[in-house]
N, C-alpha and C. Protein backbone atom coordinates (compact mmCIF):
# COMPACT_ATOMS: atom_id res chain seq x y z
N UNK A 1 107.02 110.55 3.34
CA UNK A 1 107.79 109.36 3.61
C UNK A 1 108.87 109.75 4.61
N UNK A 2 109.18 108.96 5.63
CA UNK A 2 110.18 108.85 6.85
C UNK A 2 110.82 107.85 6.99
N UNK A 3 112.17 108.33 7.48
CA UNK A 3 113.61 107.77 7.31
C UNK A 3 113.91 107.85 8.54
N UNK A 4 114.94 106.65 9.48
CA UNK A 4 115.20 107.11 10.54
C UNK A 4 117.11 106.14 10.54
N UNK A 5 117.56 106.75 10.76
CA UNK A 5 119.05 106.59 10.92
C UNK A 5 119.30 106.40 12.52
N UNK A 6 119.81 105.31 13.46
CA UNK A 6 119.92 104.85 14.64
C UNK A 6 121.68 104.78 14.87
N UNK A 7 122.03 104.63 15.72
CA UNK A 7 123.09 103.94 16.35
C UNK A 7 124.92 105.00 16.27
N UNK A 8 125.38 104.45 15.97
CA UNK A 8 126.62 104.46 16.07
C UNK A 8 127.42 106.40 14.52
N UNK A 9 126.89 105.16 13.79
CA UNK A 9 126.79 106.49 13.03
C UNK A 9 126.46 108.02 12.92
N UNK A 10 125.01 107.81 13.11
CA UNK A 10 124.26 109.27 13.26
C UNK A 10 125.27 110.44 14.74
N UNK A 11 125.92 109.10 15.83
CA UNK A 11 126.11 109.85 16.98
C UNK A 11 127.36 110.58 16.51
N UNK A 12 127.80 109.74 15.78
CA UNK A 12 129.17 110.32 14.98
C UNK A 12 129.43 111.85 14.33
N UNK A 13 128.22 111.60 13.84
CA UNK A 13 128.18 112.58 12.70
C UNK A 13 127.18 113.53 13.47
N UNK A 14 126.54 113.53 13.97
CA UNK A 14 125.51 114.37 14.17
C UNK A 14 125.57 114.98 16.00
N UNK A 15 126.06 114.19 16.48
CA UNK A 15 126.46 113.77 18.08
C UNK A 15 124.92 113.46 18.55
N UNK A 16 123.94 112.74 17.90
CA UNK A 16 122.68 112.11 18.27
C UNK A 16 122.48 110.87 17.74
N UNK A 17 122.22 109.83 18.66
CA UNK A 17 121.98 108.84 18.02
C UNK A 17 120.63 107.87 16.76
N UNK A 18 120.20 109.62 16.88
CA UNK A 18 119.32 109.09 16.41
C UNK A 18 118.65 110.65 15.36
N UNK A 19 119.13 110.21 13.78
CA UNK A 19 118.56 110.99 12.79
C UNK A 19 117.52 110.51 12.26
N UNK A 20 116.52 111.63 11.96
CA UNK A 20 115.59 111.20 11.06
C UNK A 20 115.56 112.37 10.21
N UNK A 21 114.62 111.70 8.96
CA UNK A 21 114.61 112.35 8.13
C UNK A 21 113.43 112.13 7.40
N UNK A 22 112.83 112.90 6.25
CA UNK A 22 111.28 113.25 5.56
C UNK A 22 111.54 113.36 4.65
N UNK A 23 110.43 113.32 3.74
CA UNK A 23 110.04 114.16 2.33
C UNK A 23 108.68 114.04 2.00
N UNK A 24 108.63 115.35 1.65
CA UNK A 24 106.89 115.55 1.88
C UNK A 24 106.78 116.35 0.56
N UNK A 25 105.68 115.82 -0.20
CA UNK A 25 104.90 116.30 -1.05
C UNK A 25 103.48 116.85 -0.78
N UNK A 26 103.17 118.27 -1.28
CA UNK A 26 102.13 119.18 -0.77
C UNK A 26 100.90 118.21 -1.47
N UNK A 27 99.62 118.51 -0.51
CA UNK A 27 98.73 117.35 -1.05
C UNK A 27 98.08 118.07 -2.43
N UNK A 28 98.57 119.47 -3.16
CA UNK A 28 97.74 119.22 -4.31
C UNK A 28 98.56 118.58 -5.16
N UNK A 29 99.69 117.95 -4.99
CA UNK A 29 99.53 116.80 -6.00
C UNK A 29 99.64 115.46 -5.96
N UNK A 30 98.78 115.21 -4.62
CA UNK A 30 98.35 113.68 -4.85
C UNK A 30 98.03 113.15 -6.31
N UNK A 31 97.31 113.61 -7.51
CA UNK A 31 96.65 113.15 -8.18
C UNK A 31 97.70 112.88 -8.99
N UNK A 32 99.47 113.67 -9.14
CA UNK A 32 100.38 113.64 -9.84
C UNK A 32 101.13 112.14 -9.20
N UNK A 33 101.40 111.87 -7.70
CA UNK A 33 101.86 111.37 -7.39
C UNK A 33 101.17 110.02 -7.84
N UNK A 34 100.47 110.06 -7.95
CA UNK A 34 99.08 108.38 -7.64
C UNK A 34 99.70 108.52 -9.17
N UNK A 35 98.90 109.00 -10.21
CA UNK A 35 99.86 108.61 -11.44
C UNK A 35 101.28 108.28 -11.82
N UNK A 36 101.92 108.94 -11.31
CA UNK A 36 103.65 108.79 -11.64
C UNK A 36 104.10 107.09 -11.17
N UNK A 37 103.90 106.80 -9.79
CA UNK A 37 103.53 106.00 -8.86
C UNK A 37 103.43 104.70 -9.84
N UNK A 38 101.48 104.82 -10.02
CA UNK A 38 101.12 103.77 -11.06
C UNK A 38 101.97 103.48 -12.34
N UNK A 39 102.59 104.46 -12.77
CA UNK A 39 103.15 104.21 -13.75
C UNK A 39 104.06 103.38 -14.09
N UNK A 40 104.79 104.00 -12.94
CA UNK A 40 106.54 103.80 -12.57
C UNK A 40 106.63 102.14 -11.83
N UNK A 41 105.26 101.55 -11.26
CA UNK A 41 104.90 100.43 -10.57
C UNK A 41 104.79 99.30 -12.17
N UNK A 42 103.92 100.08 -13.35
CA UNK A 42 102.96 99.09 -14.14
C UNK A 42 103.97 99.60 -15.34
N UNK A 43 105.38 99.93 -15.34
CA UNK A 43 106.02 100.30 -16.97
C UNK A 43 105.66 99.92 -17.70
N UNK A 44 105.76 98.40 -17.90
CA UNK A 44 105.13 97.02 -18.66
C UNK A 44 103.68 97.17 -19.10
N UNK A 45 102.80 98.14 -18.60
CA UNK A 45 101.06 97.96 -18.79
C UNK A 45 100.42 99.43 -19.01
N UNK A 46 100.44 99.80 -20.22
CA UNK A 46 100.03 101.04 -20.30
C UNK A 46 98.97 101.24 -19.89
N UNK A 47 97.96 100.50 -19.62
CA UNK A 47 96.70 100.49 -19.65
C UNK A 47 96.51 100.78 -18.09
N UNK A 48 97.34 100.49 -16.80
CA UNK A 48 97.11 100.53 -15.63
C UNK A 48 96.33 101.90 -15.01
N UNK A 49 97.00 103.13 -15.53
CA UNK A 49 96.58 104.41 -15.22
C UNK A 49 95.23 104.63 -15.50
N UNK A 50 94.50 103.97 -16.40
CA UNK A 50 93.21 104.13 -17.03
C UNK A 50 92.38 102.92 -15.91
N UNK A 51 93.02 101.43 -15.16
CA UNK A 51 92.36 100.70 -14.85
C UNK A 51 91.68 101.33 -13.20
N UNK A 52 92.82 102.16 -13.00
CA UNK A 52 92.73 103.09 -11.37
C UNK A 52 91.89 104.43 -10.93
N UNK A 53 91.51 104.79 -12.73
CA UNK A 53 91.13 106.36 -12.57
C UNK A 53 90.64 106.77 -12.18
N UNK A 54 89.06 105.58 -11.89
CA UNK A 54 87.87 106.45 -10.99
C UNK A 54 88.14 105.51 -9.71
N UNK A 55 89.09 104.79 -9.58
CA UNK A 55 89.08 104.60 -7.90
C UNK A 55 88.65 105.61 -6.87
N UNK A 56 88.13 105.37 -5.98
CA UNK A 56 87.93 106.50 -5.15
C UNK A 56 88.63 105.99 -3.56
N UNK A 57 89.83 104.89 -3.72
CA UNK A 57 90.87 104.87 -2.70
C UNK A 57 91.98 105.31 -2.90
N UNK A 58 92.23 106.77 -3.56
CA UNK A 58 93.41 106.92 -4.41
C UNK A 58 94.60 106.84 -3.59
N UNK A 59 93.70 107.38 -1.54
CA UNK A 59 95.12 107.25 -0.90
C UNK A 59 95.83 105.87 -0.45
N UNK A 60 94.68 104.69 -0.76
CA UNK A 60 95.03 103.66 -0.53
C UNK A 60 95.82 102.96 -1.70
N UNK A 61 95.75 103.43 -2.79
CA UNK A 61 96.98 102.78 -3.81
C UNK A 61 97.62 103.72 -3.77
N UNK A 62 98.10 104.60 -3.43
CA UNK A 62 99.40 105.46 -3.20
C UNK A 62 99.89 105.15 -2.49
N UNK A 63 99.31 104.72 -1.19
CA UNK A 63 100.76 103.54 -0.03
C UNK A 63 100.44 102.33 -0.38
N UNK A 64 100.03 101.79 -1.07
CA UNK A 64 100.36 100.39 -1.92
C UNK A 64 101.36 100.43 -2.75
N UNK A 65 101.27 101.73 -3.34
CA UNK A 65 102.23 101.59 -4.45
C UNK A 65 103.64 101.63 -3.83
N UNK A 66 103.54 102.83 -2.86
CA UNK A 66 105.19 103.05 -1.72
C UNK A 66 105.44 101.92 -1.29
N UNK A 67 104.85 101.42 -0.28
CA UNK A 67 105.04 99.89 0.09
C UNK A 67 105.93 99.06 -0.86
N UNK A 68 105.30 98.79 -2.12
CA UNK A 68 105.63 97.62 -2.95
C UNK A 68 107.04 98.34 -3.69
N UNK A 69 107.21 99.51 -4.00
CA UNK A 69 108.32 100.12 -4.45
C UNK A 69 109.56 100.39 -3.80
N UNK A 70 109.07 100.78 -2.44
CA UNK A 70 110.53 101.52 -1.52
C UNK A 70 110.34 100.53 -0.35
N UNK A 71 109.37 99.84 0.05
CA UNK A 71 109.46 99.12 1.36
C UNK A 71 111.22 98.36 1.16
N UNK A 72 111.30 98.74 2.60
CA UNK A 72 112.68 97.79 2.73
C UNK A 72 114.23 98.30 1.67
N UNK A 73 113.77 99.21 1.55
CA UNK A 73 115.47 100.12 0.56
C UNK A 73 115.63 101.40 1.37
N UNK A 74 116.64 101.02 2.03
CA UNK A 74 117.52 101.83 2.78
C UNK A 74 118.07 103.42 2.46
N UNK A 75 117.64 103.09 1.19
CA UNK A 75 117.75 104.68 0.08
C UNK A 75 116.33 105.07 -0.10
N UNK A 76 115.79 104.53 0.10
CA UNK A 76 113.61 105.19 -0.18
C UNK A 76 113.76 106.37 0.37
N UNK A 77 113.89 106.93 0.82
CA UNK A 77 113.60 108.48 1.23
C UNK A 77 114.25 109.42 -0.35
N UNK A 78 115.26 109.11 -0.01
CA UNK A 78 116.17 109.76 -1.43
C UNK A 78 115.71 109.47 -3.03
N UNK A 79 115.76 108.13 -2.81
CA UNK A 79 114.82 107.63 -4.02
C UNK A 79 113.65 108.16 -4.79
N UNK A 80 112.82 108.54 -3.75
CA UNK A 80 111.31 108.79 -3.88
C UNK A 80 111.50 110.27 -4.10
N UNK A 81 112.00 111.44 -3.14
CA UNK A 81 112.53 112.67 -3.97
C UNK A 81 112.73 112.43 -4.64
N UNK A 82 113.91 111.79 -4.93
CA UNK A 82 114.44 111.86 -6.74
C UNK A 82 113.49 112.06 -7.80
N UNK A 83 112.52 110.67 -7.35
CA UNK A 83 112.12 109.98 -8.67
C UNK A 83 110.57 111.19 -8.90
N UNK A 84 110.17 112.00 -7.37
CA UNK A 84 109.16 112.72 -7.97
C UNK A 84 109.94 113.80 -8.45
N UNK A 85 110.72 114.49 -7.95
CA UNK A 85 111.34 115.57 -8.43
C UNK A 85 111.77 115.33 -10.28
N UNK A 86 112.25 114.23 -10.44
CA UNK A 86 112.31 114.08 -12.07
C UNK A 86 111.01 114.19 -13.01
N UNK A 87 109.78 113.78 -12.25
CA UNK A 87 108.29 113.90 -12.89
C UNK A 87 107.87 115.36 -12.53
N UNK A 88 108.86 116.44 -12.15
CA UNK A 88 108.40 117.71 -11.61
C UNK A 88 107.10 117.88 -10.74
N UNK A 89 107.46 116.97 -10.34
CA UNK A 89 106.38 117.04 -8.48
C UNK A 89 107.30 117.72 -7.80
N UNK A 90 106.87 118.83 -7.00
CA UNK A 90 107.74 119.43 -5.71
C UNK A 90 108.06 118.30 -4.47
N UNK A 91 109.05 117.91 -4.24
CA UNK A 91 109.68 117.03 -3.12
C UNK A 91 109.84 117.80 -1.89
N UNK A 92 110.16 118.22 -0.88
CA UNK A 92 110.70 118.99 -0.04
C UNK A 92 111.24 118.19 1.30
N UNK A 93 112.36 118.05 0.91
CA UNK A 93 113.33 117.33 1.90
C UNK A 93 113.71 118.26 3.09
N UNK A 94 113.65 117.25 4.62
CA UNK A 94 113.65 118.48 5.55
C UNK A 94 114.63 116.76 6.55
N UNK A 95 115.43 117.14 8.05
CA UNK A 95 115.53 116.07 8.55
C UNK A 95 115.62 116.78 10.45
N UNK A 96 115.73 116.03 11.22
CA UNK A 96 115.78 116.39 12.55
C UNK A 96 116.96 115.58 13.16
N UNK A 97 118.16 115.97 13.84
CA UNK A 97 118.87 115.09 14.92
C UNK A 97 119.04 115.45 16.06
């Protein structure tokens, strides 16, 4: 997931107008993420994790699930570390200015 910080600020702080920033999870644990994900999407429906299992678009409900969770929150980069790092998924936050 990518973050990008524009304008006035970043030049401030960074003397570039333009920060970005990442967080990347190593792909062996897609299968952790797609669960946590579903979970954290369906609290309300225990049953969801069992309705997805033999999908075989797992990468396509994993950016369904980002989409519908972090689209449009200005904190999603941070968020999404957080929230895998609390399910002990490795996060690895990195940024460029």
């Amino acid at each position: 997931m990518t973050g990008q910080d524009l304008g006035k600020l970043p030049k401030e702080f960074w003397g570039d107008s333009d920060y970005e920033f990442w967080v990347y999870v190593p792909a062996k644990y897609k299968d952790d993420v797609h669960r946590v994900l579903l979970e954290k999407f369906h609290a309300d429906n225990p049953n969801v994790v069992d309705q997805f299992k033999d999908s075989n678009s797992t990468d396509d409900v994993i950016l369904a699930l980002v989409e519908k969770l972090y689209a449009g929150n200005p904190k999603a980069v941070d968020q999404f570390k957080d929230f895998m790092r609390s399910q002990g998924i490795p996060a690895e936050f990195d940024s460029w200015a």
